[in-house]
N, C-alpha and C. Protein backbone atom coordinates (compact mmCIF):
# COMPACT_ATOMS: atom_id res chain seq x y z
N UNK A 1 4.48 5.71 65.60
CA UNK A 1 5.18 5.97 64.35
C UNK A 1 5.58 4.63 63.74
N UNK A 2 5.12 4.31 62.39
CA UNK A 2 5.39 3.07 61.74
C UNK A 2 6.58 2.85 61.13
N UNK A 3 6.72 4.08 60.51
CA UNK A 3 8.26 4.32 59.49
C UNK A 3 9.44 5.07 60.23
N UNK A 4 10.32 4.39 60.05
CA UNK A 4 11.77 5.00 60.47
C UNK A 4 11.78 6.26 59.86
N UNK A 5 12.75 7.76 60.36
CA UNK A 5 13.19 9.10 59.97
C UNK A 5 13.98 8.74 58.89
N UNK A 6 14.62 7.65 58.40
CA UNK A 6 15.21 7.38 57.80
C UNK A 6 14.95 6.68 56.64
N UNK A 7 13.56 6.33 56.40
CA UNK A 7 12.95 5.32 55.57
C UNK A 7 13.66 5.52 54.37
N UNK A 8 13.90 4.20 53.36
CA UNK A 8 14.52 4.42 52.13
C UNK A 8 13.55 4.03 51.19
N UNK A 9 13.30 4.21 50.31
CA UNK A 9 11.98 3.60 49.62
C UNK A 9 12.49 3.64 47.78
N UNK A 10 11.94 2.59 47.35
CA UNK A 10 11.86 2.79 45.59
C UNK A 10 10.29 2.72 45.26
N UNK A 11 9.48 3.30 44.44
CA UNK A 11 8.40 3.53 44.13
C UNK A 11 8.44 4.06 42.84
N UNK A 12 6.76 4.31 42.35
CA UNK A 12 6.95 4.78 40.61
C UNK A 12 6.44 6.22 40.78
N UNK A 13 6.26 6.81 42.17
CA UNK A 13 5.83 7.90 42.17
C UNK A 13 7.96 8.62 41.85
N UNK A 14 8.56 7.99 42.33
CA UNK A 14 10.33 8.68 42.39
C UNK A 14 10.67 8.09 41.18
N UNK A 15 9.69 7.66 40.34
CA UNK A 15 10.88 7.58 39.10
C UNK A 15 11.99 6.84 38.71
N UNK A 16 11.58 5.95 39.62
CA UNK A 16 13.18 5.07 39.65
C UNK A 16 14.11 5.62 40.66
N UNK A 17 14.20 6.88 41.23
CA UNK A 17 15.11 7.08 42.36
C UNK A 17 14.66 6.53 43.69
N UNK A 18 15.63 6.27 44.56
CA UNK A 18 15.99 6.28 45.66
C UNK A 18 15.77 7.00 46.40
N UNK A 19 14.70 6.93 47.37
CA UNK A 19 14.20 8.23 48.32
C UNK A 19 14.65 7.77 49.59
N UNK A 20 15.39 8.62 50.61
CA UNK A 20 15.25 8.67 51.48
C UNK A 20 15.19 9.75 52.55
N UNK A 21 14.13 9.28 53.52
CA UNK A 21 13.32 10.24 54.80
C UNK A 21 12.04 10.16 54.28
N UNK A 22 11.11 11.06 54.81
CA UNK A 22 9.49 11.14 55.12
C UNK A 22 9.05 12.48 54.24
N UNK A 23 10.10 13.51 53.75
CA UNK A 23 9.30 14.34 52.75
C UNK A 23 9.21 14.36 51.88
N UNK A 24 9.64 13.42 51.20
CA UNK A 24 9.18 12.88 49.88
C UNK A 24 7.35 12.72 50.19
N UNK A 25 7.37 11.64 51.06
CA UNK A 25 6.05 10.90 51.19
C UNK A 25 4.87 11.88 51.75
N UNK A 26 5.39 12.90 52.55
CA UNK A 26 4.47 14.11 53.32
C UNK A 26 3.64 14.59 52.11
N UNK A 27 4.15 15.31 51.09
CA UNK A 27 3.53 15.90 50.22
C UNK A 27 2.20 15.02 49.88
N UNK A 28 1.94 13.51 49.57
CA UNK A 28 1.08 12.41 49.00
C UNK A 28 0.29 12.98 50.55
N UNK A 29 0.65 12.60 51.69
CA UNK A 29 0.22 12.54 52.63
C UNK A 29 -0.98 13.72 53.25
N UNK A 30 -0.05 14.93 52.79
CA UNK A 30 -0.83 16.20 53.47
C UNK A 30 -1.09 17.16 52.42
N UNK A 31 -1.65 16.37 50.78
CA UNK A 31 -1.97 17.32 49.74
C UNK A 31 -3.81 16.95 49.99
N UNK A 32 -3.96 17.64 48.62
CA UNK A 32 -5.45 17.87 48.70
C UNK A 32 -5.91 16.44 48.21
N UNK A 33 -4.91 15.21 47.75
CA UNK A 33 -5.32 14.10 47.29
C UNK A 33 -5.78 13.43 48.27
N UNK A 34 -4.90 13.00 49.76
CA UNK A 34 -5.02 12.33 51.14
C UNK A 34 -6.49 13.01 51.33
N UNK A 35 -7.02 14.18 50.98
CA UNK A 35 -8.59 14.91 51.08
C UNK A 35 -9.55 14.59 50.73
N UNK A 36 -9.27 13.90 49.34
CA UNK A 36 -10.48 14.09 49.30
C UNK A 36 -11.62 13.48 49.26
N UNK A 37 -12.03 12.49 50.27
CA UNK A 37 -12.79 12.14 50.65
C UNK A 37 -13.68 10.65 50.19
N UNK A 38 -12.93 10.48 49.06
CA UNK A 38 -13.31 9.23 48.46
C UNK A 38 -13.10 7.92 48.84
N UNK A 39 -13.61 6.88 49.10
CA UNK A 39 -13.93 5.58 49.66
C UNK A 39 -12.95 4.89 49.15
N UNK A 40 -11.45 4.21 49.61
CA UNK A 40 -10.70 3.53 49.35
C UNK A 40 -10.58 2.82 50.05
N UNK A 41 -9.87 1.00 49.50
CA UNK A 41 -10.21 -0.13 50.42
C UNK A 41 -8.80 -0.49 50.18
N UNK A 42 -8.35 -1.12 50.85
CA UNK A 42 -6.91 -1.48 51.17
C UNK A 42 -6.40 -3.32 51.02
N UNK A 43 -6.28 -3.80 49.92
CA UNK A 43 -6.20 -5.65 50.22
C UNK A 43 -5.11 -5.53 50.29
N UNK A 44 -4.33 -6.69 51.39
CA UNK A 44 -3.06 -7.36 50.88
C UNK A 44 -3.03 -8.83 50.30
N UNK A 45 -2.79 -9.01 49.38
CA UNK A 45 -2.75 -9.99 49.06
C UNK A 45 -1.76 -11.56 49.41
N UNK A 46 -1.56 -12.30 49.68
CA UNK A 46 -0.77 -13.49 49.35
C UNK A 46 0.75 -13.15 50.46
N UNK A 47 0.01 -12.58 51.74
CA UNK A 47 1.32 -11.62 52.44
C UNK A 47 2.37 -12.93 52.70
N UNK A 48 3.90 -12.86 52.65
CA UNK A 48 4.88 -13.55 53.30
C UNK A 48 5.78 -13.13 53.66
N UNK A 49 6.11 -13.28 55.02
CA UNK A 49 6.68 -13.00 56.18
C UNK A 49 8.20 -13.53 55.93
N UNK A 50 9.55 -13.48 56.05
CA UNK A 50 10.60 -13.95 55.95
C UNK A 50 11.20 -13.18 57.45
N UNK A 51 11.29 -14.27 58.70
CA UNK A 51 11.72 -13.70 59.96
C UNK A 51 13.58 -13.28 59.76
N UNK A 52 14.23 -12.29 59.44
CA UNK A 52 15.42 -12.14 59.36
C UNK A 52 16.22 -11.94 60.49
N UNK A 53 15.77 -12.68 61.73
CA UNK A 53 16.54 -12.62 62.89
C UNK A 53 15.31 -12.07 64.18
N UNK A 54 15.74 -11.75 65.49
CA UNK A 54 14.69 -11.61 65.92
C UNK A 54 14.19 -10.21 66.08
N UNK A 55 15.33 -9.51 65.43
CA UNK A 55 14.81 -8.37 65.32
C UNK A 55 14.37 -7.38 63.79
N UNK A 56 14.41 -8.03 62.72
CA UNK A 56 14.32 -8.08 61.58
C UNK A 56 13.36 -9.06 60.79
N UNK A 57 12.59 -8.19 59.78
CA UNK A 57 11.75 -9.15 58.93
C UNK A 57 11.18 -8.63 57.63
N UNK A 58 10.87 -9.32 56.58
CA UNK A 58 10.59 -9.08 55.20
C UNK A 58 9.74 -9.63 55.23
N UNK A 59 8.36 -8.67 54.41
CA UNK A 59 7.24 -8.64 54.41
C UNK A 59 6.94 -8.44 52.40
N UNK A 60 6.00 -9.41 51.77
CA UNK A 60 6.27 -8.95 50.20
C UNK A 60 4.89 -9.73 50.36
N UNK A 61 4.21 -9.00 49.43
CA UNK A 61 2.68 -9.23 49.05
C UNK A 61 2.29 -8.32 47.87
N UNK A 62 1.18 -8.90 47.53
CA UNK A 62 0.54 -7.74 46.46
C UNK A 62 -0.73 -6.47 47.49
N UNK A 63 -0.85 -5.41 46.93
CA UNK A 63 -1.33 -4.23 47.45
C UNK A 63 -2.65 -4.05 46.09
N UNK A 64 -3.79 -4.50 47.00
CA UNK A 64 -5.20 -4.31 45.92
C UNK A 64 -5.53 -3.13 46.59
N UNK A 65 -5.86 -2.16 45.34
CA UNK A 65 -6.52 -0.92 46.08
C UNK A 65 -7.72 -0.50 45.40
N UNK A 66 -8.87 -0.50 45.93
CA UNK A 66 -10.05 0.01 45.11
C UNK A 66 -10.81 1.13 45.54
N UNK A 67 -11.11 1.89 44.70
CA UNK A 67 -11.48 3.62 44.60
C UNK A 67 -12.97 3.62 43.99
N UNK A 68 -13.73 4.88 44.83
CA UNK A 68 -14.59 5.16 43.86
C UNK A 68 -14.27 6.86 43.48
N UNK A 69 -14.74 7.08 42.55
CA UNK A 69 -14.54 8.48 42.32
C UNK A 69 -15.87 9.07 41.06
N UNK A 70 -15.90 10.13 41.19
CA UNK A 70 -17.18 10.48 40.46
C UNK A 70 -17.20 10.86 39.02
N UNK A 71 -17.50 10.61 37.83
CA UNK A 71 -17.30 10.94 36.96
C UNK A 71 -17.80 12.19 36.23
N UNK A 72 -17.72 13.24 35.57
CA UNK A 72 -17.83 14.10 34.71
C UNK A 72 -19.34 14.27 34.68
N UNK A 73 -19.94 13.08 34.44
CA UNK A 73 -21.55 13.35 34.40
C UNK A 73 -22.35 13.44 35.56
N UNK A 74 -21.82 12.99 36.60
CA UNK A 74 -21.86 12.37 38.51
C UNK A 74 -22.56 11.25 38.84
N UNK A 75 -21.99 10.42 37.90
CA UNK A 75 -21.85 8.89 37.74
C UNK A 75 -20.55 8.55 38.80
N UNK A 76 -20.90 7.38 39.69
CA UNK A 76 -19.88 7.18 40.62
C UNK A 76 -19.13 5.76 39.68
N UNK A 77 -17.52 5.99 39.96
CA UNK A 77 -16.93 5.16 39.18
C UNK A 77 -16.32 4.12 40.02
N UNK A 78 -16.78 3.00 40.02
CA UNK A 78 -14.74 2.24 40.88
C UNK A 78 -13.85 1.83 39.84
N UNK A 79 -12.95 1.76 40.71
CA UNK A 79 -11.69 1.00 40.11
C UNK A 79 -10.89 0.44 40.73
N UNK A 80 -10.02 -0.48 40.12
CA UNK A 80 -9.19 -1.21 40.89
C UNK A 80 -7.84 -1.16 40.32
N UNK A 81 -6.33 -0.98 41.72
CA UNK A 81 -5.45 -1.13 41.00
C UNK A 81 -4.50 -1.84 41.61
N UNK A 82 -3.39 -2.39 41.59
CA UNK A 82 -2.76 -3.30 41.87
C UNK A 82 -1.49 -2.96 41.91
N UNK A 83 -0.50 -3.25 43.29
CA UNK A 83 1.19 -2.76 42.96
C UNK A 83 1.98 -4.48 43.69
N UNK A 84 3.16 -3.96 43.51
CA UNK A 84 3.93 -5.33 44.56
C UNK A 84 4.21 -4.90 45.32
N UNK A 85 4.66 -5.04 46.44
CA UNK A 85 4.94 -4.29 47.55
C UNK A 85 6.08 -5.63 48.69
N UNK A 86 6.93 -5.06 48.94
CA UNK A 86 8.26 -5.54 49.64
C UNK A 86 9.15 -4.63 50.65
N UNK A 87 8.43 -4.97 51.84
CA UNK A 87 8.73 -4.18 53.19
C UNK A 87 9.81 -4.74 54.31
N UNK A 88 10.27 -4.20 54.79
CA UNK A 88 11.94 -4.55 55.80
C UNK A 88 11.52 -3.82 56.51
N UNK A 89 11.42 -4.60 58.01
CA UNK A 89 10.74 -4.19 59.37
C UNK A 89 11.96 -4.36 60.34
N UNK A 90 12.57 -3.25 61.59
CA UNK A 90 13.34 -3.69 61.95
C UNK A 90 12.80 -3.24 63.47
N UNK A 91 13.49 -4.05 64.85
CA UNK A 91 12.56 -3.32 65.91
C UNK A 91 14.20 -3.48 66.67
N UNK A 92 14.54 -1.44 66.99
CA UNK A 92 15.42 -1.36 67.47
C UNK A 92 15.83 -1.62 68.76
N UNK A 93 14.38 -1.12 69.44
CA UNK A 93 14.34 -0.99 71.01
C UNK A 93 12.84 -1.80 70.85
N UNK A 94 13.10 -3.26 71.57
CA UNK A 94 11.24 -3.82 71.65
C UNK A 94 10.51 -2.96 72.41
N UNK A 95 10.36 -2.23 73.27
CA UNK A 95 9.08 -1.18 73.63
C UNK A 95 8.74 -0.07 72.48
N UNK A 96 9.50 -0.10 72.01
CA UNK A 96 8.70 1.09 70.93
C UNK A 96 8.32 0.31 69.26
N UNK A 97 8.36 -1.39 69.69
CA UNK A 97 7.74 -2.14 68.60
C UNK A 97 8.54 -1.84 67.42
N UNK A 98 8.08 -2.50 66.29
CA UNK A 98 8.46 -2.46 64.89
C UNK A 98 8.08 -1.40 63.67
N UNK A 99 9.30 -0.83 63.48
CA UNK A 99 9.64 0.10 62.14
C UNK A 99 9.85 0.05 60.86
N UNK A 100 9.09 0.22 59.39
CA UNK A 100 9.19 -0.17 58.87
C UNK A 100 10.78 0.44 58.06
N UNK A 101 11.97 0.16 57.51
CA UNK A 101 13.03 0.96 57.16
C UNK A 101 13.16 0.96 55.68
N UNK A 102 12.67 0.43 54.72
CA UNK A 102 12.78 0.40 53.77
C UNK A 102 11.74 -0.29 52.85
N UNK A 103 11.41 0.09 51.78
CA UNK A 103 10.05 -0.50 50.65
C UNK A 103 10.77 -0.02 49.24
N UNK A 104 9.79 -1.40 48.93
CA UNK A 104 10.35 -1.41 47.34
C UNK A 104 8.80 -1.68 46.72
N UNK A 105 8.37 -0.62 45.76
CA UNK A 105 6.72 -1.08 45.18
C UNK A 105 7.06 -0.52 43.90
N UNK A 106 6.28 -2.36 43.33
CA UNK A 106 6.12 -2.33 41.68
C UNK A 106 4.68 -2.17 41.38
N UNK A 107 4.43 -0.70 40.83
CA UNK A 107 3.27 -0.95 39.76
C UNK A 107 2.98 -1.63 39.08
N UNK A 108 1.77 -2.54 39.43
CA UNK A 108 1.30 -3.11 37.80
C UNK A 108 0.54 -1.98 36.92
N UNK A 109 0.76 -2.09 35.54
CA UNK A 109 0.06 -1.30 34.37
C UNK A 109 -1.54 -1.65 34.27
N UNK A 110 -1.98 -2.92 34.82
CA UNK A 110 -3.28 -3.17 34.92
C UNK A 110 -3.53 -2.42 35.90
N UNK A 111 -4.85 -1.74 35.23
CA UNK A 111 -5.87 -1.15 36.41
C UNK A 111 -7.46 -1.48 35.56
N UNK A 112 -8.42 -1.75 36.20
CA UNK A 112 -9.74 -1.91 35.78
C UNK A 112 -10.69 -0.98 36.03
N UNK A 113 -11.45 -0.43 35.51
CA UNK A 113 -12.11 0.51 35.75
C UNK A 113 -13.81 -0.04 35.47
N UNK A 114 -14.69 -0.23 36.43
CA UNK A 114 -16.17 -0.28 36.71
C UNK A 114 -16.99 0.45 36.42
């Protein structure tokens, strides 16, 4: 398990609110979108690490994500889109490793489409 029961998160899927726990995120997770089957690639960009003690750390990079998906005529499309992303890792007990407890992700409005 990567994320704390407790995860707090800001994102543009909440609108500007404050989410916290995992069912917010379940729905993204276990809808027909997580389904369907399309080829997505995952970059991090420019990652930096800020060690906040030895059991604590901040993680902030950019998040490249590129998709293909099929178009209307069944022309395959990519695209690319881009967020910020700023993660707080904390490891309560070292055998059960590091948790992520909180994220903060900025959409960029650029997206490119291929």
């Amino acid at each position: 398990r990567m994320c704390d029961p407790g995860l707090t998160s800001f994102e543009p899927e909440a609108l500007g609110n404050l989410v916290q726990g995992m069912d917010f995120h379940s729905f993204y997770f276990h809808s027909d979108l997580s389904q369907s089957g399309r080829p997505i690639h995952t970059t991090l960009l420019n990652p930096r690490v800020h060690l906040l003690g030895e059991d604590a750390a901040c993680i902030a990079y950019t998040r490249l994500t590129q998709s293909l998906s099929v178009s209307v005529n069944g022309q395959s499309r990519a695209s690319s889109a881009r967020c910020q992303e700023t993660r707080v890792w904390h490891r309560a007990q070292r055998e059960q490793g590091w948790v992520n407890v909180h994220f903060h992700c900025s959409k960029d409005h650029a997206k490119m489409l291929h």
